[in-house]
Every structure is written in structure tokens, then in C-alpha cells.
Protein backbone atom coordinates (compact mmCIF):
# COMPACT_ATOMS: atom_id res chain seq x y z
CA UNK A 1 -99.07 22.84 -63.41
CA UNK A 2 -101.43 25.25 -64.64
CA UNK A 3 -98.71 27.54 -66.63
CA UNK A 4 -98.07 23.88 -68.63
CA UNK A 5 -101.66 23.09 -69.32
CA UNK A 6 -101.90 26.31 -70.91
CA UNK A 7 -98.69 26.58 -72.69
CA UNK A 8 -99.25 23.55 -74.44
CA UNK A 9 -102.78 24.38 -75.44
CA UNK A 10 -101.69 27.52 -77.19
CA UNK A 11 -99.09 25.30 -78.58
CA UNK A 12 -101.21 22.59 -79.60
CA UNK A 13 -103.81 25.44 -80.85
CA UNK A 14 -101.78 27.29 -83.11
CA UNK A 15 -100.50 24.51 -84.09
CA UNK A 16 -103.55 22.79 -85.24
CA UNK A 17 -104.43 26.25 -86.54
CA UNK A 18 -101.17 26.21 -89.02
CA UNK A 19 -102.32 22.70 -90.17
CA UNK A 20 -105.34 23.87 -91.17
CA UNK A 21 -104.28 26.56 -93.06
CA UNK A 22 -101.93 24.68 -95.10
CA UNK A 23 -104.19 21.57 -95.73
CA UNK A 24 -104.67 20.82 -99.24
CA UNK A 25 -105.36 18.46 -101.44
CA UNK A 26 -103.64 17.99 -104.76
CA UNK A 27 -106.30 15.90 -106.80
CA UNK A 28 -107.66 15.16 -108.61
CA UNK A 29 -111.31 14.75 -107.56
CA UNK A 30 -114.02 14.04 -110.05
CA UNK A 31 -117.07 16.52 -109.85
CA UNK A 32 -120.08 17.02 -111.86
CA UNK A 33 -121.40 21.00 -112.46
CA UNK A 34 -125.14 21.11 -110.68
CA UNK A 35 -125.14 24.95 -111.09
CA UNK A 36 -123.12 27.91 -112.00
CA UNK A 37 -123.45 30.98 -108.97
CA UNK A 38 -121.50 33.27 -110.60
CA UNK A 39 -118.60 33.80 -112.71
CA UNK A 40 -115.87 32.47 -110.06
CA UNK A 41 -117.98 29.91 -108.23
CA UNK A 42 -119.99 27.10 -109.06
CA UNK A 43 -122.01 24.30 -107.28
CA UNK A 44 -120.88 20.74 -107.65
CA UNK A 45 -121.13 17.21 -107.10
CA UNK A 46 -117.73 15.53 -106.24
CA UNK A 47 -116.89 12.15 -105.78
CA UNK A 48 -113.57 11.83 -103.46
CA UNK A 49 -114.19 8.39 -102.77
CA UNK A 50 -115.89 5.57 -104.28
CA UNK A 51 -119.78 5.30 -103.88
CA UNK A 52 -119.48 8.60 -102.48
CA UNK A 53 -120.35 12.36 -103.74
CA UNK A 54 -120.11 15.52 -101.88
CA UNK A 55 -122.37 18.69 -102.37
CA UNK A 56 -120.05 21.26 -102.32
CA UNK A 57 -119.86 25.46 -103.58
CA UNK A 58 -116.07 25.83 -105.33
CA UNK A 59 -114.72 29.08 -105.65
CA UNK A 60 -112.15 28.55 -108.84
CA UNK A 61 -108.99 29.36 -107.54
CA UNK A 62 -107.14 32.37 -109.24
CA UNK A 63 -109.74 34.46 -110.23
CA UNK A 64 -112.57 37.49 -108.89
CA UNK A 65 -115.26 38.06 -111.01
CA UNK A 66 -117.60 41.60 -110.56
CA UNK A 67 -120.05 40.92 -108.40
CA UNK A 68 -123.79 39.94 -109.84
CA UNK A 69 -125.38 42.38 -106.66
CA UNK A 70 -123.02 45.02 -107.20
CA UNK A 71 -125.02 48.74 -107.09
CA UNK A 72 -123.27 49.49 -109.92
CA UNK A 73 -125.40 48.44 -113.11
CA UNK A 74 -122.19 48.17 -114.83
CA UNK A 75 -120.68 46.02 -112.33
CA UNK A 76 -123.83 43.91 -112.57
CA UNK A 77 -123.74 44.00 -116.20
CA UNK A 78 -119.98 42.58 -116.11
CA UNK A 79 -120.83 40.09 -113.14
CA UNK A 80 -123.24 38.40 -115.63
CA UNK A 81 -120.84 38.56 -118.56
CA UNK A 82 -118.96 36.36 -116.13
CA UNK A 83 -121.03 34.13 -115.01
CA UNK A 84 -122.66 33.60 -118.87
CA UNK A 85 -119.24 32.92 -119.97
CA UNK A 86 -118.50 30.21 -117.05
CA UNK A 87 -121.94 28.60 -117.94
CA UNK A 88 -121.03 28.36 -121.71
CA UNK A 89 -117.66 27.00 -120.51
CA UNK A 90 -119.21 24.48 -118.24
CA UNK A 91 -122.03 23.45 -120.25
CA UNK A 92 -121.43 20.34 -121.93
CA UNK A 93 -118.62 19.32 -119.57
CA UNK A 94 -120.10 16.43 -118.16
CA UNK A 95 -117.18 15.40 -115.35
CA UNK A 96 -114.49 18.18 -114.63
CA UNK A 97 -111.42 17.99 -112.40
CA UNK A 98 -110.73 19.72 -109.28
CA UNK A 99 -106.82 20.05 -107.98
CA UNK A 100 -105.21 21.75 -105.39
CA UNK A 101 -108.37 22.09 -103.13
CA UNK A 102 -108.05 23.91 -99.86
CA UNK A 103 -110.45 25.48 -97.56
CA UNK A 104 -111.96 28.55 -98.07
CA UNK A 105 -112.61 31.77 -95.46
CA UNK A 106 -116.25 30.97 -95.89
CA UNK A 107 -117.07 27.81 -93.71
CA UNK A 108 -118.38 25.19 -96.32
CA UNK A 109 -116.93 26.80 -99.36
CA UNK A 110 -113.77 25.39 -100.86
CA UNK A 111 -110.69 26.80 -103.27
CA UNK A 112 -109.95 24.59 -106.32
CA UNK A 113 -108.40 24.64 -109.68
CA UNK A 114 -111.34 23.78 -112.08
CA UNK A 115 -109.93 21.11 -115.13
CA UNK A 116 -112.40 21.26 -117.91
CA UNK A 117 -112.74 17.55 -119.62
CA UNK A 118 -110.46 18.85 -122.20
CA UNK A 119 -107.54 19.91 -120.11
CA UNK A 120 -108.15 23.80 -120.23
CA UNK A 121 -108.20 26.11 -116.96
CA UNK A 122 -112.11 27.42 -116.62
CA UNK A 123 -110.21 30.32 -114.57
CA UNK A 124 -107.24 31.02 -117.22
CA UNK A 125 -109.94 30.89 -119.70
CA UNK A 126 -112.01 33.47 -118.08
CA UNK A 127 -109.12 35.64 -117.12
CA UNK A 128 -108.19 35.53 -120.81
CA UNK A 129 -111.42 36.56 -121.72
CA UNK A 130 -110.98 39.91 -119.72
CA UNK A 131 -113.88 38.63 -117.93
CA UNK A 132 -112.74 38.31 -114.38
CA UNK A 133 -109.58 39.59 -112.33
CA UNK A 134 -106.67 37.54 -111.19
CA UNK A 135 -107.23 36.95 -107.29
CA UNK A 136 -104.78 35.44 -104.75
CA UNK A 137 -107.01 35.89 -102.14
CA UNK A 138 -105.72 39.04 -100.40
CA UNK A 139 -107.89 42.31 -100.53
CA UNK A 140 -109.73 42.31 -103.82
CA UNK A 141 -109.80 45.67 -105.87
CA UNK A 142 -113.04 47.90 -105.50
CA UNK A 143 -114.49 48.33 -108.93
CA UNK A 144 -114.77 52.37 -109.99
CA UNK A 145 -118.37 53.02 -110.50
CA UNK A 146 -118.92 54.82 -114.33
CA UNK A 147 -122.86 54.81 -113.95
């Protein structure tokens, strides 16, 4: 009886485990920018459901921008390039889109496509920019160090 209980809680937990990892939703959800972190992720207000609005940090799916604590000043330097450029972006957006949302690796975080109000990709906008690296979540590439 034993063997069975635990067979079908390692069952049951890798199967709750798969469902997690696949959960998404498609959108879209209605969210207004409350601050910009950096240049891939940004603080919002969204509204899933009427009446209701959700605090939540979105990483913009797609992308890795250099990172603003970086010890490399040029790393830095680019990091804020980023995040300046997202800002300007995200300014006078008043109510963007988010779509396919899924969890993030980082508990409280999500993964979203950002929808400015005109239609345009912050993420594709940034990436053609040079400003940040594409990103599908793997390993991301260690920046070479010139200073």
C-alpha cells in the first residue's frame, strides 16, 4: 500500500510540475507602466479581471538587456541605453497589452509579450535598436569586458 501512495505522488507531482511549466496565458491583459527597472523589465499595474489590478514585475519576453550593475562600466553604460530607450518607448503609453504570459524562474516575476497602444513589440523594437539581445531563456551570453 505504501509502494502506491508513493507512486502516485511522484505521478501526481511531476505531473502538476509539467502543468506548471506549460501554463500560460494568451491575453490579452490590460496593464498600466508604474516604472521601468531596466531595459527588459518593467513594473506594472494589470487588470485581469474587472475591478481588479495586479502589481506585478514583467520581464518582456524575447529579449536580455546588459545589466545596469554590471562591473563593467561599459556594460553599465549599455544597460542604461536600454533601459532609457524602454522608458522613451513606454512613456506616453498610457494602457499597453500583455500576451502570452507565463511564469517566470523568479517567484513573483512573470514572462510577457509587451503590446505598445499602437500595436508595436517594445521587445522587437529594442532588439532592433541593437539595444538588447534576443533571449529564449536558456543560458544568456556573458558580455566581453573592453574597459
Amino acid at each position: 500500500m505504501v509502494r502506491y501512495l508513493v507512486l502516485i505522488a511522484v505521478f501526481l507531482g511531476a505531473h502538476a510540475a509539467e502543468a506548471v511549466a506549460r501554463e500560460e496565458i494568451s491575453g490579452p491583459v490590460a496593464a498600466e507602466i508604474l516604472r521601468v527597472i531596466d531595459g527588459d523589465t518593467i513594473l506594472v499595474a494589470a487588470r485581469p479581471w474587472p475591478q481588479q489590478t495586479v502589481e506585478v514585475y514583467v520581464r518582456i519576453r524575447g529579449i536580455d538587456a546588459p545589466e545596469l550593475k554590471s562591473k563593467c562600466n561599459s556594460v553599465r553604460q549599455a544597460g542604461g541605453n536600454a533601459r532609457q530607450a524602454l522608458e522613451a518607448l513606454t512613456q506616453a503609453s498610457g494602457t499597453i497589452q500583455l500576451v502570452n504570459i507565463s511564469g517566470d524562474k523568479y517567484f513573483g516575476r512573470i514572462v510577457a509579450d509587451v503590446v505598445l497602444p499602437d500595436g508595436r513589440s517594445a521587445g522587437s523594437d529594442l532588439l532592433l535598436a541593437g539595444l538588447v539581445q534576443p533571449y529564449d531563456g536558456g543560458r544568456k551570453m556573458v558580455p566581453v569586458c573592453s574597459d
